[in-house]
Protein backbone atom coordinates (compact mmCIF):
# COMPACT_ATOMS: atom_id res chain seq x y z
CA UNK A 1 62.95 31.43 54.97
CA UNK A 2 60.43 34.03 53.47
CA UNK A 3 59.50 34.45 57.49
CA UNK A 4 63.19 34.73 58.35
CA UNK A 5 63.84 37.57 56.95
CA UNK A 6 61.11 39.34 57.37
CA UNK A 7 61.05 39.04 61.33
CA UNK A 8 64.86 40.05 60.74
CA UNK A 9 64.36 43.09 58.91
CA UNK A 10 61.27 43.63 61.47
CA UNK A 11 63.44 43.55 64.22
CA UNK A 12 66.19 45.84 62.92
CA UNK A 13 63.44 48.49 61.50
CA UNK A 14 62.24 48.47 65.53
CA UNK A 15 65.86 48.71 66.97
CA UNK A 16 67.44 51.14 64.19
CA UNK A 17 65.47 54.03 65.92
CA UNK A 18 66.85 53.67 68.95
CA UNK A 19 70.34 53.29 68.10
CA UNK A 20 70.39 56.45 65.94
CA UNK A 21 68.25 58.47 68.54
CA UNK A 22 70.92 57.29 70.84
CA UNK A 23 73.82 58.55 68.79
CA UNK A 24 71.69 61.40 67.98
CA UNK A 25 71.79 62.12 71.68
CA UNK A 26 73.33 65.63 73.16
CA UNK A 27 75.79 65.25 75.33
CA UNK A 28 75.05 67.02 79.15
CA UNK A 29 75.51 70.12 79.38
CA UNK A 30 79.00 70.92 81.33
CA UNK A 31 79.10 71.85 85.09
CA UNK A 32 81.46 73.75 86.67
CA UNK A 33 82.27 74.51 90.51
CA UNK A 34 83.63 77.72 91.86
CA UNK A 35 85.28 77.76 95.51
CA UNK A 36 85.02 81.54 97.08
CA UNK A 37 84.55 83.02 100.37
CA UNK A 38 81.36 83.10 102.10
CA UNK A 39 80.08 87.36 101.64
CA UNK A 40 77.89 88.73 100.21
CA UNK A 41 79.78 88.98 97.08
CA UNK A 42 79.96 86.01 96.56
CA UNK A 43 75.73 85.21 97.33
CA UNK A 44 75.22 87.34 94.47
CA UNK A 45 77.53 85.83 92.01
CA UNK A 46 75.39 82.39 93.05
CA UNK A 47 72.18 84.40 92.12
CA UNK A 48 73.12 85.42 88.92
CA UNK A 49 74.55 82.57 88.04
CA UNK A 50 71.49 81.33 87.36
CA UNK A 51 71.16 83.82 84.29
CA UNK A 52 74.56 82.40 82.69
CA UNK A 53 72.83 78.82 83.13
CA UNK A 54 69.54 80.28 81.10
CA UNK A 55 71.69 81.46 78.74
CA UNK A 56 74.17 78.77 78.31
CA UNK A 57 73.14 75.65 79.44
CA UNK A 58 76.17 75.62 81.81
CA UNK A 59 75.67 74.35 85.58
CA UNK A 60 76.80 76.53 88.02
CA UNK A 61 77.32 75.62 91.84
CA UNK A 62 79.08 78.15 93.76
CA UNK A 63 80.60 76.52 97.33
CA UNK A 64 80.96 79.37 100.06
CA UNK A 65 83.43 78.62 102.67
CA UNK A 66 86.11 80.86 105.06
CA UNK A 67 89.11 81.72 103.57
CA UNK A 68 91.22 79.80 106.11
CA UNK A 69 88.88 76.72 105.14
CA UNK A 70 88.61 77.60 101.33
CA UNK A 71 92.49 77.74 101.03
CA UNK A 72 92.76 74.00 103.15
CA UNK A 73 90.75 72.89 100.54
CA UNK A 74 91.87 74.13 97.08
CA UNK A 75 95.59 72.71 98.96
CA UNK A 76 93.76 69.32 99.56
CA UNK A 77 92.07 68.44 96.18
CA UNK A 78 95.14 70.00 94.04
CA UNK A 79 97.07 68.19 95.45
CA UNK A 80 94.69 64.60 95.49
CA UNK A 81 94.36 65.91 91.45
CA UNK A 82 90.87 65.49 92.01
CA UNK A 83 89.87 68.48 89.40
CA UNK A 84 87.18 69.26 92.44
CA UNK A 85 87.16 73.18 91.51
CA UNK A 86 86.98 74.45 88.15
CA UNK A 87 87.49 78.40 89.48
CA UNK A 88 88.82 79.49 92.55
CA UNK A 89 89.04 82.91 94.45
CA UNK A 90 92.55 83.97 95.68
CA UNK A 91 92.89 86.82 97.97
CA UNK A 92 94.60 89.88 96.58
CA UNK A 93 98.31 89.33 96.67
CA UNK A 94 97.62 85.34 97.21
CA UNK A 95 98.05 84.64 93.57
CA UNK A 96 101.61 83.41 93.84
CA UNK A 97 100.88 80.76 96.28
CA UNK A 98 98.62 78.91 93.94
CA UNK A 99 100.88 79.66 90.64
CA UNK A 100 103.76 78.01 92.08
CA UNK A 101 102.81 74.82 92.36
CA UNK A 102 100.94 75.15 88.91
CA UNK A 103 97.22 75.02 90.03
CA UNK A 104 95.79 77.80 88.20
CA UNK A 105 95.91 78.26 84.22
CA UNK A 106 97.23 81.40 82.38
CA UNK A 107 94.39 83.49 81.07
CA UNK A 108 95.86 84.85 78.15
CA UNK A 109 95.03 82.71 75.42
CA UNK A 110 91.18 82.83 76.49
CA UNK A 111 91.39 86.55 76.66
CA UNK A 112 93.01 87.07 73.32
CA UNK A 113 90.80 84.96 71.60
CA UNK A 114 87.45 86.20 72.96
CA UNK A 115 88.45 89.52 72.89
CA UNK A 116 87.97 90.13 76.76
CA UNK A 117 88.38 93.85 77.35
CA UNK A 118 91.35 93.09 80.32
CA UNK A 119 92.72 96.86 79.77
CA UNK A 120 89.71 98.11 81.75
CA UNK A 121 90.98 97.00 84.51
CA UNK A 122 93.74 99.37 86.26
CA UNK A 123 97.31 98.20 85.74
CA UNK A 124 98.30 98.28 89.45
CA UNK A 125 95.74 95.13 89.44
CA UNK A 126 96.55 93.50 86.39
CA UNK A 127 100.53 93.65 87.76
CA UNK A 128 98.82 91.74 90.87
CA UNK A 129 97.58 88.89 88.60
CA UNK A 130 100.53 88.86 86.59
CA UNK A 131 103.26 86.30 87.23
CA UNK A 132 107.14 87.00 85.29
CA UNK A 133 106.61 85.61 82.47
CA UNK A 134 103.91 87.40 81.50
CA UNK A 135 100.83 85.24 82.37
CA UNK A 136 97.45 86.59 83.53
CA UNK A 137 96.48 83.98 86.17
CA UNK A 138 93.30 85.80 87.48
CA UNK A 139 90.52 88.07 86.92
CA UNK A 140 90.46 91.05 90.01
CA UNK A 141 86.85 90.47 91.08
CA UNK A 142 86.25 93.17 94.10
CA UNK A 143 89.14 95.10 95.33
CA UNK A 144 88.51 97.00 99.14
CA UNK A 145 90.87 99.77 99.66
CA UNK A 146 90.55 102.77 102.36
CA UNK A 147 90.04 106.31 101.39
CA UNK A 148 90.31 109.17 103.87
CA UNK A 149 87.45 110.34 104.47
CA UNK A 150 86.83 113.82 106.00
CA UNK A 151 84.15 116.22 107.10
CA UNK A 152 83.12 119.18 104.73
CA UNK A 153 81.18 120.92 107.25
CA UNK A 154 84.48 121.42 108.96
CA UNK A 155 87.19 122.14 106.03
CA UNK A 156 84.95 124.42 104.30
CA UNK A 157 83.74 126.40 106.69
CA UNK A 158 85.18 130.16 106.54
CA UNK A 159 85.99 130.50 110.00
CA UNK A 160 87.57 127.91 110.20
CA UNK A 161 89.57 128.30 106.78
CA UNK A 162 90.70 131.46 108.63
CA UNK A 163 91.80 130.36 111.91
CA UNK A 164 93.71 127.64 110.08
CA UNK A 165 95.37 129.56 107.68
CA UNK A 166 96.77 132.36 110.15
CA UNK A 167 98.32 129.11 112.49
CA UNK A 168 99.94 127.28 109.99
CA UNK A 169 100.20 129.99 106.83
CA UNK A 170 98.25 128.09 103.85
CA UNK A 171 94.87 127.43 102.67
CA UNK A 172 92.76 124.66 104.58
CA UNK A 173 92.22 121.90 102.09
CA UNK A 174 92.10 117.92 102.35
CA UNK A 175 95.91 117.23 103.03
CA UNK A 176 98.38 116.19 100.16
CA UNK A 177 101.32 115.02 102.53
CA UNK A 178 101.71 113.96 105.70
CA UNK A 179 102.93 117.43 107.09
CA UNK A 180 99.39 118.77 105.79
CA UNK A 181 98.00 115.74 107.74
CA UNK A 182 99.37 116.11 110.77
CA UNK A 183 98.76 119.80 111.48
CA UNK A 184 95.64 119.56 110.38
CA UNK A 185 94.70 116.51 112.39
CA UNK A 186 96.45 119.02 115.49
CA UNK A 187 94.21 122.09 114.50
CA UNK A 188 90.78 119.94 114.61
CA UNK A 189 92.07 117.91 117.74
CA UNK A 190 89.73 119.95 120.25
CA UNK A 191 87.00 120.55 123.14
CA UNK A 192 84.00 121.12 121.77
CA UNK A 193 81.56 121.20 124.88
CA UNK A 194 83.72 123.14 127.50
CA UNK A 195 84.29 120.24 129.78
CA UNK A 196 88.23 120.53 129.25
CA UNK A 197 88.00 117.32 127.42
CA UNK A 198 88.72 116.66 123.71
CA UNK A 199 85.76 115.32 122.48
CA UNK A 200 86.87 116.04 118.51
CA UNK A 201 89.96 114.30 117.04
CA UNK A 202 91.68 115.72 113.77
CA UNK A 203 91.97 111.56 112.98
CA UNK A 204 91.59 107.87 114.02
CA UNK A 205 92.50 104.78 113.08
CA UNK A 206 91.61 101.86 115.21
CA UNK A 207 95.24 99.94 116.52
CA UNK A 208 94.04 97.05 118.45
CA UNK A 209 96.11 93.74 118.82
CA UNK A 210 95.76 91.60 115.81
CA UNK A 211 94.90 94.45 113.86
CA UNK A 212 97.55 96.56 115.18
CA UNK A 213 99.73 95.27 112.13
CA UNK A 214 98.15 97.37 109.62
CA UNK A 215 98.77 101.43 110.51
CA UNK A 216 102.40 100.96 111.06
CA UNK A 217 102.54 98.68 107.57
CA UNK A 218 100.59 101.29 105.78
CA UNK A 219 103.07 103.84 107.36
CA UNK A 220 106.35 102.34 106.54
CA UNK A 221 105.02 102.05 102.92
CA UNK A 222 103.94 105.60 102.90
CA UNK A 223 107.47 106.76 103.83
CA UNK A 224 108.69 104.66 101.40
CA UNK A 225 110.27 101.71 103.58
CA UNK A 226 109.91 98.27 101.72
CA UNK A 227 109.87 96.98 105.08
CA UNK A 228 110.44 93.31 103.46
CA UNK A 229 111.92 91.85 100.84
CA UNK A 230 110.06 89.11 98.91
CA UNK A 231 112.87 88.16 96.66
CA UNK A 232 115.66 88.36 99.31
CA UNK A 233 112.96 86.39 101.86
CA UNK A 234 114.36 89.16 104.70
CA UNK A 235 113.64 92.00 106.77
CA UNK A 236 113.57 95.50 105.70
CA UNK A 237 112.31 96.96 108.25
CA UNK A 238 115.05 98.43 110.14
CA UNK A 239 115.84 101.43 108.11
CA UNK A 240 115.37 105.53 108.14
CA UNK A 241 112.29 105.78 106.46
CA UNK A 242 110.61 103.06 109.06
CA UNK A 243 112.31 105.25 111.75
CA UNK A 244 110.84 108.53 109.99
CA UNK A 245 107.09 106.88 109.70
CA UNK A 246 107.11 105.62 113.35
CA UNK A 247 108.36 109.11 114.67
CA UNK A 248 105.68 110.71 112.08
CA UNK A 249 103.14 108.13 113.62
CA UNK A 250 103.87 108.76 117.34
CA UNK A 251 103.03 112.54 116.74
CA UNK A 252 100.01 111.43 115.27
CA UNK A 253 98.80 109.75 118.07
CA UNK A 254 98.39 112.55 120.03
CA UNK A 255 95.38 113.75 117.49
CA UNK A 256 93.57 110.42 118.04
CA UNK A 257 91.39 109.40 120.47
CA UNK A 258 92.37 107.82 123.78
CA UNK A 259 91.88 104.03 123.86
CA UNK A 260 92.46 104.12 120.28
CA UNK A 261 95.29 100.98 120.75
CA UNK A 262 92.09 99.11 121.91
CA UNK A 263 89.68 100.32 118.71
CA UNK A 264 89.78 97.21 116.29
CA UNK A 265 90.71 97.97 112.91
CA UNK A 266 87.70 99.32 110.92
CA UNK A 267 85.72 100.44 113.57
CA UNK A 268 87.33 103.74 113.26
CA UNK A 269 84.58 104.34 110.92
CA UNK A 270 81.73 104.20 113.89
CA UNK A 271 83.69 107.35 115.07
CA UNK A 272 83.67 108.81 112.37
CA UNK A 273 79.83 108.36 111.46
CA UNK A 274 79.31 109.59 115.17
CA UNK A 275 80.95 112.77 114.21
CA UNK A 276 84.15 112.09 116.54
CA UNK A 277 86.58 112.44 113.75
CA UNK A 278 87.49 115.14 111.61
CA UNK A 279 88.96 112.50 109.14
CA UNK A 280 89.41 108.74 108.85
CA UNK A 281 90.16 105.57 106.96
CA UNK A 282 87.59 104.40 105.23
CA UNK A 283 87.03 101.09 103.33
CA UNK A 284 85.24 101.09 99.80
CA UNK A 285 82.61 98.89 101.29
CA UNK A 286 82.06 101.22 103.78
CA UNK A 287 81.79 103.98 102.49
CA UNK A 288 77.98 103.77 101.82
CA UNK A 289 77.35 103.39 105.35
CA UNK A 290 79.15 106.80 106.34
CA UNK A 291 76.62 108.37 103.80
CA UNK A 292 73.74 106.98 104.95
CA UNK A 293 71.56 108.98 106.78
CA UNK A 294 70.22 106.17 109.01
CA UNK A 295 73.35 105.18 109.85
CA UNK A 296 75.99 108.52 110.22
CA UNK A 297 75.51 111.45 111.78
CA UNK A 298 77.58 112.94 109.24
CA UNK A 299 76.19 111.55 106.30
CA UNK A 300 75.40 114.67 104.59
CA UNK A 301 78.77 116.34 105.24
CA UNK A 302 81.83 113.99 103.85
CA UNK A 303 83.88 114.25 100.72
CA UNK A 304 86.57 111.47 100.32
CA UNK A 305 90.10 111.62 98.99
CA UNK A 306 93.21 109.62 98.51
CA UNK A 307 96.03 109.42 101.23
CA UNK A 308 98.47 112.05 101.73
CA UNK A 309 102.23 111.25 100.22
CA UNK A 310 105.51 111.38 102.75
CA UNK A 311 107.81 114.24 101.54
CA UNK A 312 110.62 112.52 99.70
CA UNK A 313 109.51 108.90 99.95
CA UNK A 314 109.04 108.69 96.18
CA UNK A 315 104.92 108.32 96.56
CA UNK A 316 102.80 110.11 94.40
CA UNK A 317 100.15 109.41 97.45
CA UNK A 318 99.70 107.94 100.53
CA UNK A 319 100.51 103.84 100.46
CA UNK A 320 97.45 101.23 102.12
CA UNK A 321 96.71 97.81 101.36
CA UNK A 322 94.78 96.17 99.01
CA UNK A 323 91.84 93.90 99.86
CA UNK A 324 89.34 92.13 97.84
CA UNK A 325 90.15 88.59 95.79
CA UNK A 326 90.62 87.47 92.43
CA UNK A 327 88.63 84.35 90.48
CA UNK A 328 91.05 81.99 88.59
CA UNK A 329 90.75 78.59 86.61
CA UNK A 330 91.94 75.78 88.75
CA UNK A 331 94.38 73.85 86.28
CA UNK A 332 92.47 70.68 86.88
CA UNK A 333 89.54 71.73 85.78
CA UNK A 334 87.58 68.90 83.86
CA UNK A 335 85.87 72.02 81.92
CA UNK A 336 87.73 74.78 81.75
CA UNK A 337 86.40 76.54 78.52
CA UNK A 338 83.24 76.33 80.74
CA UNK A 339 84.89 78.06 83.47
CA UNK A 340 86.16 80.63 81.23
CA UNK A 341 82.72 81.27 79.35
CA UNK A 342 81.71 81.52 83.27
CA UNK A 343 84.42 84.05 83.95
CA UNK A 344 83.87 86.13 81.07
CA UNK A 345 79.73 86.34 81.20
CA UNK A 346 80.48 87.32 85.16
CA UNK A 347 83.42 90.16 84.55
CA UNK A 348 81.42 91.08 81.31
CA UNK A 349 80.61 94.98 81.20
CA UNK A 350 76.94 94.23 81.19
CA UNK A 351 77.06 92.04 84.03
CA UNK A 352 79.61 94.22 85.93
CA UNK A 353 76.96 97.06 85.62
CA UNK A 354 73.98 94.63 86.90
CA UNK A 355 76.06 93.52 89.98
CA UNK A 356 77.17 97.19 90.73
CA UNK A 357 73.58 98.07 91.37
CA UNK A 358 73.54 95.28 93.91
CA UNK A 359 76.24 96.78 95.44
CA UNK A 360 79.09 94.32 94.39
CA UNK A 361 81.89 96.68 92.17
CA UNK A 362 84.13 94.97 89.74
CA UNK A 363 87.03 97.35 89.53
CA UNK A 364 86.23 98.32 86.27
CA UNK A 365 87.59 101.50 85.27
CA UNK A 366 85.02 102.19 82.93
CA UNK A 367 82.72 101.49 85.82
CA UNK A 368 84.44 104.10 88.23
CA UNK A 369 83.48 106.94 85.76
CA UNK A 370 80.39 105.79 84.49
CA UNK A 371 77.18 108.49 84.49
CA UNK A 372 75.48 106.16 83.52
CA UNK A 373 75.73 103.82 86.80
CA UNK A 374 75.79 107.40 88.74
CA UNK A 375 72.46 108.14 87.75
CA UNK A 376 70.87 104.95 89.15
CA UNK A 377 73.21 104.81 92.04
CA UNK A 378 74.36 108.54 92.45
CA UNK A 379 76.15 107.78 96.45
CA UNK A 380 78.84 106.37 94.03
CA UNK A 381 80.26 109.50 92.45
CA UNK A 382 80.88 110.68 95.91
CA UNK A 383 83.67 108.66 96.80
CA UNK A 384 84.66 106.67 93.24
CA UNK A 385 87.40 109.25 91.75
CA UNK A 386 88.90 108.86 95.13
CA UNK A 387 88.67 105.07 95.04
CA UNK A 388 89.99 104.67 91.42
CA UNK A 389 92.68 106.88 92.26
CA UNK A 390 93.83 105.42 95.59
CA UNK A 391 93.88 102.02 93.44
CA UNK A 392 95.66 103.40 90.86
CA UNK A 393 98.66 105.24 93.09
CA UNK A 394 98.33 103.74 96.16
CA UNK A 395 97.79 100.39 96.35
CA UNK A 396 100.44 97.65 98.32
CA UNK A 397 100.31 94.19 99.14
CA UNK A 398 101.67 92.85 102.04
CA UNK A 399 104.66 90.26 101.58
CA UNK A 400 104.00 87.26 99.47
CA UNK A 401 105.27 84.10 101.47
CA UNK A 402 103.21 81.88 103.39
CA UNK A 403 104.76 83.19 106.60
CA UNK A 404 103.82 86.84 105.65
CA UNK A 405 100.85 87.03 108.68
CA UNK A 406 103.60 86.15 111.34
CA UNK A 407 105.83 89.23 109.56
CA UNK A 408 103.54 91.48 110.21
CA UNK A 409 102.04 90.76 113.43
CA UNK A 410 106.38 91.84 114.26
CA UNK A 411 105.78 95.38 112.59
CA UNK A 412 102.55 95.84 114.74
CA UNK A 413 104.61 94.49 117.76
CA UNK A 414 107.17 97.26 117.38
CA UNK A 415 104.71 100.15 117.41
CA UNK A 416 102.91 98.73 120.33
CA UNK A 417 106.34 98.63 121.77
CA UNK A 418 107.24 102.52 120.89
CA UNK A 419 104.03 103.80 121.64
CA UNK A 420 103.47 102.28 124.88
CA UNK A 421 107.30 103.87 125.64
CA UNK A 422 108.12 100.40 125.78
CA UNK A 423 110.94 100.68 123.84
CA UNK A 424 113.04 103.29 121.57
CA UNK A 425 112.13 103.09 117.73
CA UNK A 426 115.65 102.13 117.29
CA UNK A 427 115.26 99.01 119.36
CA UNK A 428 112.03 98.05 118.00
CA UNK A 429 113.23 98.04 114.38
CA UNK A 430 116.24 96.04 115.82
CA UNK A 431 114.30 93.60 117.44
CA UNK A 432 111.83 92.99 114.77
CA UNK A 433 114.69 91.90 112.58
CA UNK A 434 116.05 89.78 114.82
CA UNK A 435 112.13 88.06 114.95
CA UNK A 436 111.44 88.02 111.55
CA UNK A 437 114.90 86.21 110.99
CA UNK A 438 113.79 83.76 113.70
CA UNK A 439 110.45 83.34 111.67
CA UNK A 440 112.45 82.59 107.90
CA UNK A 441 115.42 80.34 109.83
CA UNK A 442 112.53 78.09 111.28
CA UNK A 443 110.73 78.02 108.05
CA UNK A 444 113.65 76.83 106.45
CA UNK A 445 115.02 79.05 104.29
């Protein structure tokens, strides 16, 4: 019996060990998955992610795809419920089609009780991520805006300062409204070689079919035409101030380049590097490249500002469109304190700096005046107070519903139309109703 117990007690002294190391045992650290668009943006989020994992223990694996495909997806695993993505990116202005149906959590909560510093972001953005109710469903993680760029060498030079002012009566400076704009786009419109052909154009902005949608949206904004009505789901397009900004835009187009109607959208900013242009949209991520000096002519003579305002439209400046995405917890996410922890390390100020010196901006406003972040990249305080500010005044997003790409491909139909002498404006803005219409009846509402 003696023996028994003692092989019994033996065999409980050799198990005990195990069992307690067992329940002793750390659980795994969590994982967490973001979806996001294949740029570079988003390749440097996956390399630093690798510091939040030193830090935290947290697993990080960050799944590039296009947005077309990224978008198929976050629709196909919300709604299998698979919890597949614990943070996804939503383009700017796309945050409504995954709030609807309920697949991203509100932010507040986490923010309040970590203390996230969400007022240094600007509140045009934070009204962007912000549903009715008053829910924060994203984090603004890169915003791409244009500026208007323009050449120094040309505005500040005395003669021309003179010729300028005794033509149109007033001081040559970057424009403030669209009459500015337009006669000084005519005065710099010129031949520069003696050939009799205009080889300098006061602007450009390339107007190529698809792209064609964008100068005549950012133009109907400027003069203050809605152009489209997300809460009535209709048209606005057919109105004065559309009239006003397509009769503004067709004088315009005698300052640009020929063949400009077959320039794709962006590359406006080869012209202007080439020293073509006397001014010209530029995106924030461009903008380096136009101050490069192996890459632009002009590099070493261009000052950026925000877009001029239409008289009477309301604007304190000009009106363009907002680019860029936003990161949000997916609202199946198996570990979403994770994905916050994530969110806040990666939109942290300290991290925000680190990634700006990559090249990657969070629109930080602390970042947009920051000496600090000047001194180690100093090609940023040439064109930041202009980017803050066009964010700030000037930022629009295009309509909200899933059918807002065929919309606009109608406004960019109607200045093809008008400019080719295709059609009167008046018909134009008629007709695009009449499409758009089409477009909502056959979508069912």
């Amino acid at each position: 019996m003696m023996r028994k117990v003692t092989v019994f007690v033996l065999a409980i002294m050799l198990v005990a060990p195990l069992v307690f190391s067992a329940g002793a045992r750390e659980e795994p650290p969590a994982s967490i998955r973001v979806g996001t668009v294949r740029a570079i943006a988003s390749t440097r989020v996956a390399e630093k992610s690798s510091e939040f994992t030193e830090k935290t223990g947290i697993q990080v694996t960050v799944e590039q795809l296009t947005y077309p495909d990224l978008l198929t997806k976050i629709r196909i695993e919300s709604v299998g419920n698979t919890g597949y993505y614990d943070i996804i990116r939503i383009g700017s202005g796309g945050i409504q089609g995954v709030s609807e149906p309920g697949w991203v959590l509100p932010l507040n909560d986490y923010i309040e009780k970590s203390g996230f510093d969400i007022d240094d972001w600007s509140q045009s953005l934070l009204d962007m991520v912000t549903d009715s109710d008053g829910n924060i469903l994203a984090i603004p993680m890169d915003a791409n805006i244009f500026m208007l760029a323009y050449r120094t060498d040309l505005f500040e030079d005395p003669d021309e300062k003179a010729a300028f002012k005794a033509k149109y009566g007033y001081d040559l400076a970057p424009p403030k409204t669209t009459d500015e704009w337009l006669e000084i786009a005519e005065f710099f419109t010129r031949d520069t070689t003696g050939d009799g052909e205009n080889d300098l154009f006061g602007f450009g902005i390339g107007q190529r079919v698809p792209e064609h949608v964008y100068w005549p949206m950012y133009m109907g904004w400027t003069f203050g035409s809605e152009l489209f009505d997300d809460d009535a789901i209709e048209s606005r397009f057919n109105n004065e101030k559309t009239k006003a900004a397509f009769e503004w835009m067709l004088e315009m187009q005698k300052f640009q380049p020929p063949g400009i109607l077959g320039v794709a959208y962006k590359e406006e900013e080869i012209l202007f590097r080439q020293g073509k242009l006397a001014m010209a949209p530029i995106f924030f991520t461009m903008a380096m490249d136009v101050i490069d000096p192996e890459k632009s002519d002009v590099h070493d003579r261009v000052a950026f500002t925000t877009f001029p305002a239409a008289p009477g439209s309301g604007n304190e400046i000009g009106q363009m469109h907002l680019g860029g995405g936003t990161l949000s917890i997916h609202s199946q996410s198996r570990n979403p304190d994770a994905a916050w922890e994530f969110l806040a390390w990666l939109f942290s100020r300290e991290t925000s700096m680190e990634m700006a010196k990559l090249g990657t901006v969070t629109p930080r406003n602390s970042l947009m005046g920051s000496e600090q972040l000047f001194e180690i990249v100093p090609e940023y305080g040439m064109f930041f107070p202009a980017y803050a500010a066009q964010l700030d005044k000037g930022m629009r997003l295009r309509p909200s519903v899933p059918e807002s790409s065929a919309i606009i491909e109608q406004w960019g139909n109607a200045w093809h139309a008008v400019v080719q002498g295709q059609k009167s404006i008046d018909r134009a803005m008629a007709d695009t109703c009449n499409e758009v219409t089409r477009i909502l009846t056959e979508a069912g509402y």
